[in-house]
N, C-alpha and C. Protein backbone atom coordinates (compact mmCIF):
# COMPACT_ATOMS: atom_id res chain seq x y z
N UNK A 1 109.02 75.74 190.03
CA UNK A 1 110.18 76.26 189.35
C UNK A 1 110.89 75.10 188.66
N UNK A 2 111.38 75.22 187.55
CA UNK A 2 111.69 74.30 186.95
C UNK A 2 113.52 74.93 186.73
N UNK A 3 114.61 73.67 186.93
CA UNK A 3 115.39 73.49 186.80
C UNK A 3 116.40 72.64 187.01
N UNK A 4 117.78 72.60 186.49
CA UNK A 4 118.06 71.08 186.13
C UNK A 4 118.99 70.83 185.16
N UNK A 5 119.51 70.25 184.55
CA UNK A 5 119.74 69.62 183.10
C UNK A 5 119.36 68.30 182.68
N UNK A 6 119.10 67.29 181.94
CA UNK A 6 118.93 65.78 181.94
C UNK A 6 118.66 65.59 180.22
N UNK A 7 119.55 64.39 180.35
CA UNK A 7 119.79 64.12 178.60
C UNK A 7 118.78 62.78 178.38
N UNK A 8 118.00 63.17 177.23
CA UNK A 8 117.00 62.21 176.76
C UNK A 8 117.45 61.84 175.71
N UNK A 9 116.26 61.38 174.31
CA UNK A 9 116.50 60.80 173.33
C UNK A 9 114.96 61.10 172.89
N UNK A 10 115.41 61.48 171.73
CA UNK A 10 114.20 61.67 170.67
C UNK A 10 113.86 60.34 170.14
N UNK A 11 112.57 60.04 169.81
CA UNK A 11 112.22 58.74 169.61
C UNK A 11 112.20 58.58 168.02
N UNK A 12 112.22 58.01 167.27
CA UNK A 12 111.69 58.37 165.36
C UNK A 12 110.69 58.93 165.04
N UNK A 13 109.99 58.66 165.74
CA UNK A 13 108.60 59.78 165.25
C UNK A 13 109.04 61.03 165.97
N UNK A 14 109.91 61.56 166.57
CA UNK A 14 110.34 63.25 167.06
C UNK A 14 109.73 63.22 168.27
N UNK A 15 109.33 62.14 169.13
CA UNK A 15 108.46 62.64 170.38
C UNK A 15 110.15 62.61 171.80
N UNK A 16 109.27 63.44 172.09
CA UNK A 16 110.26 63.76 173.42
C UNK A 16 109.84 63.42 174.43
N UNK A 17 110.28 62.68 175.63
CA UNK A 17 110.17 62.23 177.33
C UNK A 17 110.09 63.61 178.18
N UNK A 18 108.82 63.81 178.52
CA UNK A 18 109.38 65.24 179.67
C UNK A 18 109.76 64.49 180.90
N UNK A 19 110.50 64.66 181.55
CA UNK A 19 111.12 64.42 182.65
C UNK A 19 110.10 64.08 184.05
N UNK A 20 109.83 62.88 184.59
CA UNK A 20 109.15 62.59 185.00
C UNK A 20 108.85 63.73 186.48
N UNK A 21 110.16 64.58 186.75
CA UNK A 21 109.70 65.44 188.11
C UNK A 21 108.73 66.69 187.62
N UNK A 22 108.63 66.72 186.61
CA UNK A 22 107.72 68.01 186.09
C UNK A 22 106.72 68.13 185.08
N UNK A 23 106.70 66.56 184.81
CA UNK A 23 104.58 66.38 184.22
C UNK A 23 104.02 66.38 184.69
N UNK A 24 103.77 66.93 186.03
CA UNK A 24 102.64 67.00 186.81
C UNK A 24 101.80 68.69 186.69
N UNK A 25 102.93 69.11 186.19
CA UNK A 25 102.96 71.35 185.85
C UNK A 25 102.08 70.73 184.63
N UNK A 26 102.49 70.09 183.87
CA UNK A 26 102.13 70.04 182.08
C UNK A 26 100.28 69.47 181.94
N UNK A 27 99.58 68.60 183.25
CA UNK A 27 98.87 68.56 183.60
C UNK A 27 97.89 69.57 182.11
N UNK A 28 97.25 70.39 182.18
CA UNK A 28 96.78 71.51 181.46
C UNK A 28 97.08 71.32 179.84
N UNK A 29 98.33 71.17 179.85
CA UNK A 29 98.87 71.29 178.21
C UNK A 29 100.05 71.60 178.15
N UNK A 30 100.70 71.25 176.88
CA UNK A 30 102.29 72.04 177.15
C UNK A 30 102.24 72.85 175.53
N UNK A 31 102.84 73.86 175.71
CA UNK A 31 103.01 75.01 174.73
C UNK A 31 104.92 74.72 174.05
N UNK A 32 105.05 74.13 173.31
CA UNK A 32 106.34 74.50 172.71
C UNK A 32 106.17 75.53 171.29
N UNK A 33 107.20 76.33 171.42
CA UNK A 33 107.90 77.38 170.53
C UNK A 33 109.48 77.62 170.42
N UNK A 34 109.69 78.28 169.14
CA UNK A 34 111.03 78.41 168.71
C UNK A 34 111.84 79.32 170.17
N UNK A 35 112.92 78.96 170.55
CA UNK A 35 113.77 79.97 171.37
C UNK A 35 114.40 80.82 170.51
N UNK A 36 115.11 82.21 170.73
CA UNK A 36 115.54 82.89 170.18
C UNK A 36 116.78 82.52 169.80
N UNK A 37 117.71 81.36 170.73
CA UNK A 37 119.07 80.94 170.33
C UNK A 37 118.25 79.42 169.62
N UNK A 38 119.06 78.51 168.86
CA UNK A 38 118.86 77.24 168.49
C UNK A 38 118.37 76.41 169.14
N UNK A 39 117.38 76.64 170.07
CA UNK A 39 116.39 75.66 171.36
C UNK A 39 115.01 75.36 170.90
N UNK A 40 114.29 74.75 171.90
CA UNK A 40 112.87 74.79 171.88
C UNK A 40 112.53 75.00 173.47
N UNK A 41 111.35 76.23 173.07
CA UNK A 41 111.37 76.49 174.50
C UNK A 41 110.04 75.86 174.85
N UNK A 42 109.53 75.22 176.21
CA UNK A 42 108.31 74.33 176.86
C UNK A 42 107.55 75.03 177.65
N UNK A 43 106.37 75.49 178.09
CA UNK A 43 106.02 76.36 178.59
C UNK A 43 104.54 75.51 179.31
N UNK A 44 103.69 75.92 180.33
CA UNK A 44 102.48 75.05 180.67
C UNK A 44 101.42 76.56 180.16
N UNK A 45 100.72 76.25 179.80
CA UNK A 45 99.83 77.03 179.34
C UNK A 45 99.58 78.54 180.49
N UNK A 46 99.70 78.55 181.24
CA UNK A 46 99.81 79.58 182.24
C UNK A 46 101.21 80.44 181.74
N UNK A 47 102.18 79.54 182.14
CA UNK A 47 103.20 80.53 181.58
C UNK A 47 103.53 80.53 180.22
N UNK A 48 103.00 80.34 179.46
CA UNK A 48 103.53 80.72 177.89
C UNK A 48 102.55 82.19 177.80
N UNK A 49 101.22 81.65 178.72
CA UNK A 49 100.28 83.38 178.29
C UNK A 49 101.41 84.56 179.19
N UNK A 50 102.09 84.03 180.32
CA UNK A 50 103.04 85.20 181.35
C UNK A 50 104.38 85.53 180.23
N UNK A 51 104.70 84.76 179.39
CA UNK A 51 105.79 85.16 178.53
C UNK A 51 105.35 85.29 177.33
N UNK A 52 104.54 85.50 176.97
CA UNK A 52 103.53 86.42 175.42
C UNK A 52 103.45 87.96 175.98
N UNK A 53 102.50 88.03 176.99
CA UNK A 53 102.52 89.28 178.04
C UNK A 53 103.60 90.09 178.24
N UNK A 54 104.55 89.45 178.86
CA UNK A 54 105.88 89.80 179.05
C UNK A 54 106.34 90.55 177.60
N UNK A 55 106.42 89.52 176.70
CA UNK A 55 107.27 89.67 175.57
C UNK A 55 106.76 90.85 174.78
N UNK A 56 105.58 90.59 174.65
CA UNK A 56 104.80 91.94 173.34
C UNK A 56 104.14 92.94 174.28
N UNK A 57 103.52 92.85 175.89
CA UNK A 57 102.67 93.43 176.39
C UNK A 57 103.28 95.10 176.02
N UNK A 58 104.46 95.28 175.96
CA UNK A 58 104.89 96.82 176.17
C UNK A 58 105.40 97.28 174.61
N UNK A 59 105.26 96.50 173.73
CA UNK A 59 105.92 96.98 172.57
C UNK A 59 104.27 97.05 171.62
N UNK A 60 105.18 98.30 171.08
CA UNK A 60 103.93 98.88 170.03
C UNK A 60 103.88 98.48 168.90
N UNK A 61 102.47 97.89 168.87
CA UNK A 61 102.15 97.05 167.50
C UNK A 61 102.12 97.59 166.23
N UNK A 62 102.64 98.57 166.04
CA UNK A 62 102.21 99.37 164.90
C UNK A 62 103.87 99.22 163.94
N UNK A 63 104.72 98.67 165.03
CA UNK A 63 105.90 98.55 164.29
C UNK A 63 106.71 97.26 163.69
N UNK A 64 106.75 97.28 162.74
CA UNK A 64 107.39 96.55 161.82
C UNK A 64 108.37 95.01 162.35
N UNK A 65 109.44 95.44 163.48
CA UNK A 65 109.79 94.69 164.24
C UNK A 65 109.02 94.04 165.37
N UNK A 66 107.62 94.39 165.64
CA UNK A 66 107.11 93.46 166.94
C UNK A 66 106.29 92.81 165.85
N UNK A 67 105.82 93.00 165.01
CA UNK A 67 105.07 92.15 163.86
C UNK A 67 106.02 91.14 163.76
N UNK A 68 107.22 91.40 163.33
CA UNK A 68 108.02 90.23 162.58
C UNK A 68 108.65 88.98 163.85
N UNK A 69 108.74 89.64 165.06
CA UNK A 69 109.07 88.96 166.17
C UNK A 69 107.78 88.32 166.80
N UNK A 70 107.08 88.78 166.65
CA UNK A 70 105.77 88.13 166.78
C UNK A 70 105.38 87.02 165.74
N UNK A 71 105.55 87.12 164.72
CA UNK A 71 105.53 85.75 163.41
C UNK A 71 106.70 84.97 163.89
N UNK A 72 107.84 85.59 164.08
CA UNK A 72 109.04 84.29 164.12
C UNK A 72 108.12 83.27 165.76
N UNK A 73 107.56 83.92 166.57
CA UNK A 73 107.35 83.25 168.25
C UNK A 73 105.88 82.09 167.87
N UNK A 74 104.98 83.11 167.18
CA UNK A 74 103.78 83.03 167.26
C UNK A 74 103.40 81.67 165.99
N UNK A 75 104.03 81.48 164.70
CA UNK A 75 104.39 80.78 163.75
C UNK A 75 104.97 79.46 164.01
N UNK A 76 105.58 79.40 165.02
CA UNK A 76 106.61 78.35 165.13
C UNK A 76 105.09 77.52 166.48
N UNK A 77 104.77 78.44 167.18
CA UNK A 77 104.64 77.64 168.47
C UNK A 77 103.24 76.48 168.11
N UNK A 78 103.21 75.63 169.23
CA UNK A 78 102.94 74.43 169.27
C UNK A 78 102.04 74.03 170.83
N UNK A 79 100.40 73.89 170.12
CA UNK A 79 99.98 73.22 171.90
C UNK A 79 100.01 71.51 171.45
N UNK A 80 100.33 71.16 172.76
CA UNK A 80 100.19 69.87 172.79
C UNK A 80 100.10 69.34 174.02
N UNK A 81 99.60 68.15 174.21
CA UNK A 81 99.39 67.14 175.75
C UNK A 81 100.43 65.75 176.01
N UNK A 82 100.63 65.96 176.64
CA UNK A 82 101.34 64.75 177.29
C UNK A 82 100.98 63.40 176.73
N UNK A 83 101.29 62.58 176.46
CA UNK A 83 100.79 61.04 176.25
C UNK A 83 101.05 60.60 177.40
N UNK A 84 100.67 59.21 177.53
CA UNK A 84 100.09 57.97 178.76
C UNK A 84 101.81 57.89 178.99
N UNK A 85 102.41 58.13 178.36
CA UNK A 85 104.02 57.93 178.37
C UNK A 85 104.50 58.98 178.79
N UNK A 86 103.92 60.17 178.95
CA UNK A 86 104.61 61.86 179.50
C UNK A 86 106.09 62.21 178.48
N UNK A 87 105.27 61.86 177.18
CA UNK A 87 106.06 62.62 176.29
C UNK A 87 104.71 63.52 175.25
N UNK A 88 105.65 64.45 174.79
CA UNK A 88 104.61 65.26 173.60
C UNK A 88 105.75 65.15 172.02
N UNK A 89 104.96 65.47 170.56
CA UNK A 89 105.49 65.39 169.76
C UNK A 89 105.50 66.71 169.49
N UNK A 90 107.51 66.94 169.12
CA UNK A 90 107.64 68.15 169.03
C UNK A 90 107.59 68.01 166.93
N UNK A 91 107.06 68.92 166.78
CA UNK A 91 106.92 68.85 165.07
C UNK A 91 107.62 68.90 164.50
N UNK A 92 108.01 68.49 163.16
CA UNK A 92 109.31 68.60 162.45
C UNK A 92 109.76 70.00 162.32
N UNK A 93 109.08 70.84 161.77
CA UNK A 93 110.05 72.37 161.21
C UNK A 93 110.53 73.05 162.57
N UNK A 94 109.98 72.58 163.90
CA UNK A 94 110.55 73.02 165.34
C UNK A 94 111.80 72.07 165.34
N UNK A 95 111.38 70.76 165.19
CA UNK A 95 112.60 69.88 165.29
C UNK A 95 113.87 70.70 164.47
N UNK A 96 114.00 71.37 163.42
CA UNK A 96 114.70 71.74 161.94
C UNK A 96 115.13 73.07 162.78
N UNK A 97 114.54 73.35 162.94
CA UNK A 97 115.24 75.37 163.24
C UNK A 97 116.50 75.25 164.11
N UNK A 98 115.73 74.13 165.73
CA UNK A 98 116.67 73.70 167.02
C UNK A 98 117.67 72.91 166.13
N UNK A 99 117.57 71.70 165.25
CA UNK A 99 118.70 71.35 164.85
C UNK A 99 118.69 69.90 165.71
N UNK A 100 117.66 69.98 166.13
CA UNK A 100 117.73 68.16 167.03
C UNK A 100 117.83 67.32 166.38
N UNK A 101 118.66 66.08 166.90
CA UNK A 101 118.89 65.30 165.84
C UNK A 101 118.28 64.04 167.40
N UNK A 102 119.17 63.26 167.07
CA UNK A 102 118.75 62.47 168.38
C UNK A 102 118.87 62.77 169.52
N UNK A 103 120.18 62.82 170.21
CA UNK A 103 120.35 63.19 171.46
C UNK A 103 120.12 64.80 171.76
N UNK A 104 119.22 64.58 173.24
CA UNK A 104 119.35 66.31 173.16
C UNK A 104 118.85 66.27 174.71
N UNK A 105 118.88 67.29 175.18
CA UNK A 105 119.43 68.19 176.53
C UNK A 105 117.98 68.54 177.20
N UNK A 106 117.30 68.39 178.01
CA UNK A 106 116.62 69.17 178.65
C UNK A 106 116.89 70.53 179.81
N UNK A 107 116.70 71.70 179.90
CA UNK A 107 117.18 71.82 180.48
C UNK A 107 116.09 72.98 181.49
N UNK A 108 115.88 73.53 182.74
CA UNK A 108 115.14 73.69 183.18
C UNK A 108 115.37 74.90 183.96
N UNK A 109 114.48 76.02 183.27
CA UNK A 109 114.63 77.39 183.16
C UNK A 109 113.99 78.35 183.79
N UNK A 110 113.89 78.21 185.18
CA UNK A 110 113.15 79.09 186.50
C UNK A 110 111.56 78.34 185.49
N UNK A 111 110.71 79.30 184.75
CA UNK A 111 109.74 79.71 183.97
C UNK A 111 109.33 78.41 183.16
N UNK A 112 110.04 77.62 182.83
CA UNK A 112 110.04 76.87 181.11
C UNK A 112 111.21 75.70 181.03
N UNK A 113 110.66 74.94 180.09
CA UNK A 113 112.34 74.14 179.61
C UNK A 113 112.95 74.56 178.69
N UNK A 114 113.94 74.27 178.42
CA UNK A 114 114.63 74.54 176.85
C UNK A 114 114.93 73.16 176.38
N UNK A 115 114.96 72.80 175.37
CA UNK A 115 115.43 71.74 174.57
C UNK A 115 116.58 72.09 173.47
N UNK A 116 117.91 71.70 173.77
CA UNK A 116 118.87 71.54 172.82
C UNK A 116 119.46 70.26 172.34
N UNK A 117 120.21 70.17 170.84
CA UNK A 117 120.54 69.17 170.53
C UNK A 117 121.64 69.33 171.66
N UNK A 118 122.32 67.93 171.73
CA UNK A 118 122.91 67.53 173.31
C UNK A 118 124.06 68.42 172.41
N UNK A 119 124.88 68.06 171.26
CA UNK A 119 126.01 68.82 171.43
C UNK A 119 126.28 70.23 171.31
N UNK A 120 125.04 70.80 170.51
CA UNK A 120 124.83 72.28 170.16
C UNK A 120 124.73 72.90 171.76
N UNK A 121 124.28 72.37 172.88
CA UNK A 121 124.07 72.77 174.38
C UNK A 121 125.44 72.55 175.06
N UNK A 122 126.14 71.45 174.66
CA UNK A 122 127.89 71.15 175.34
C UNK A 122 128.71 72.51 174.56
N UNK A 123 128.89 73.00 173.51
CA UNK A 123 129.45 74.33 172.75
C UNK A 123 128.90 75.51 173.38
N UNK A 124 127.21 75.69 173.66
CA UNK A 124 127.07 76.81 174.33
C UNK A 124 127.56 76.80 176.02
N UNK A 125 127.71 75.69 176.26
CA UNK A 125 128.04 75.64 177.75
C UNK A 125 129.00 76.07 178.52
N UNK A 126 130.08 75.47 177.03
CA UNK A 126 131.42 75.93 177.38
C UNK A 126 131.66 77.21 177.30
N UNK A 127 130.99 77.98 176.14
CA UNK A 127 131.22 79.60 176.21
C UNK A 127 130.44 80.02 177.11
N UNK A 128 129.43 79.58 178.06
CA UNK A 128 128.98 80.67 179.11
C UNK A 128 130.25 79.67 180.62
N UNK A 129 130.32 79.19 180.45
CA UNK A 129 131.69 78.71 181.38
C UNK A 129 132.92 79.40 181.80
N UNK A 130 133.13 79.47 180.08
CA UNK A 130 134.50 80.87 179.79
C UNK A 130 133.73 82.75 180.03
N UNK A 131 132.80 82.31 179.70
CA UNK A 131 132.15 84.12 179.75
C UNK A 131 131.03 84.49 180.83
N UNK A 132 130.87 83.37 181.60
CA UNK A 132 129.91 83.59 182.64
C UNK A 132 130.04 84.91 183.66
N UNK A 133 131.59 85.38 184.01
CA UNK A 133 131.45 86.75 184.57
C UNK A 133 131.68 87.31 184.03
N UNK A 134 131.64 87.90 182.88
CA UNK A 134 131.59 88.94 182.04
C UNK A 134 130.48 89.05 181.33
N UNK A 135 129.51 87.66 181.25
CA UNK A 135 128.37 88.09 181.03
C UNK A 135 127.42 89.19 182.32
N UNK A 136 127.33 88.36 183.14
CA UNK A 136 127.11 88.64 183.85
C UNK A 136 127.09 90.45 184.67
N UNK A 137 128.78 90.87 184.64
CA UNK A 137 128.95 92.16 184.59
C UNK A 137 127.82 92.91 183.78
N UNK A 138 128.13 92.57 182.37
CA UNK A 138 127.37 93.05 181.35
C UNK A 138 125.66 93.51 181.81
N UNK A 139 125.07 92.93 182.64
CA UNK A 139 123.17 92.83 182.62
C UNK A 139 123.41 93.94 183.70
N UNK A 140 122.20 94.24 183.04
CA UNK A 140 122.12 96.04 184.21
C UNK A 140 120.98 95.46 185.03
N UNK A 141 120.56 96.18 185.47
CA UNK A 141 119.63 96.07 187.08
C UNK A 141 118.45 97.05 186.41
N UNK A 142 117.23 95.85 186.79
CA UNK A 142 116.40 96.58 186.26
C UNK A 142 115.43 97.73 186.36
């Protein structure tokens, strides 16, 4: 299970440090893709196939919206391996969507990591801070 927060640094060539307690999961490969908010989400090849499954397994392909949500997930994503250094290079137009600039956020998501620029993650933080029980109220039971 992966979770956590920990602030890195993008290097000039865009490569990112995975966090030394959890390259041992990445072992296999690591899968990055666009998140649905301004992130990048990290996945080990096992679970990126459990959250493809998840995501499209029940929606019918014949419609217009799982096509197009399927290009925004499927378009963006990214395999890659670890280097001797236990970083991977996240690509520029992933770098561009998230908005990473240098500093940025790891952060560690039951399933996956997320990657935010560090301050775009301090703004969302604060609004789930202020709205955390009312989000919360909000999610129904499944």
């Amino acid at each position: 299970m992966f979770f956590g927060e920990a602030q890195y640094t993008l290097d000039d060539k865009g490569r990112l440090t995975i966090p030394a307690k959890f390259r041992s999961r990445f072992s296999d490969g690591v899968m990055v893709a666009r998140g649905l908010e301004p992130c990048l989400l990290i996945f080990t090849p096992d679970d990126w196939q459990n959250y493809v499954t998840s995501l499209y397994g029940h929606l019918p392909q014949n419609k217009e919206n799982t096509r197009a949500i399927a290009r925004f997930v499927f378009s963006g994503a990214s395999d890659q391996t670890l280097d001797k250094q236990g970083r991977i290079l996240l690509p520029s137009n992933l770098r561009a969507y998230a908005g990473l600039r240098e500093d940025v956020v790891i952060l560690g998501i039951q399933d996956h990591l997320e990657v935010w620029d560090a301050e775009a993650w301090q703004k969302d933080l604060k609004n789930l801070e202020i709205n955390a029980r009312q989000i919360s109220e909000n999610l129904s039971s499944p």
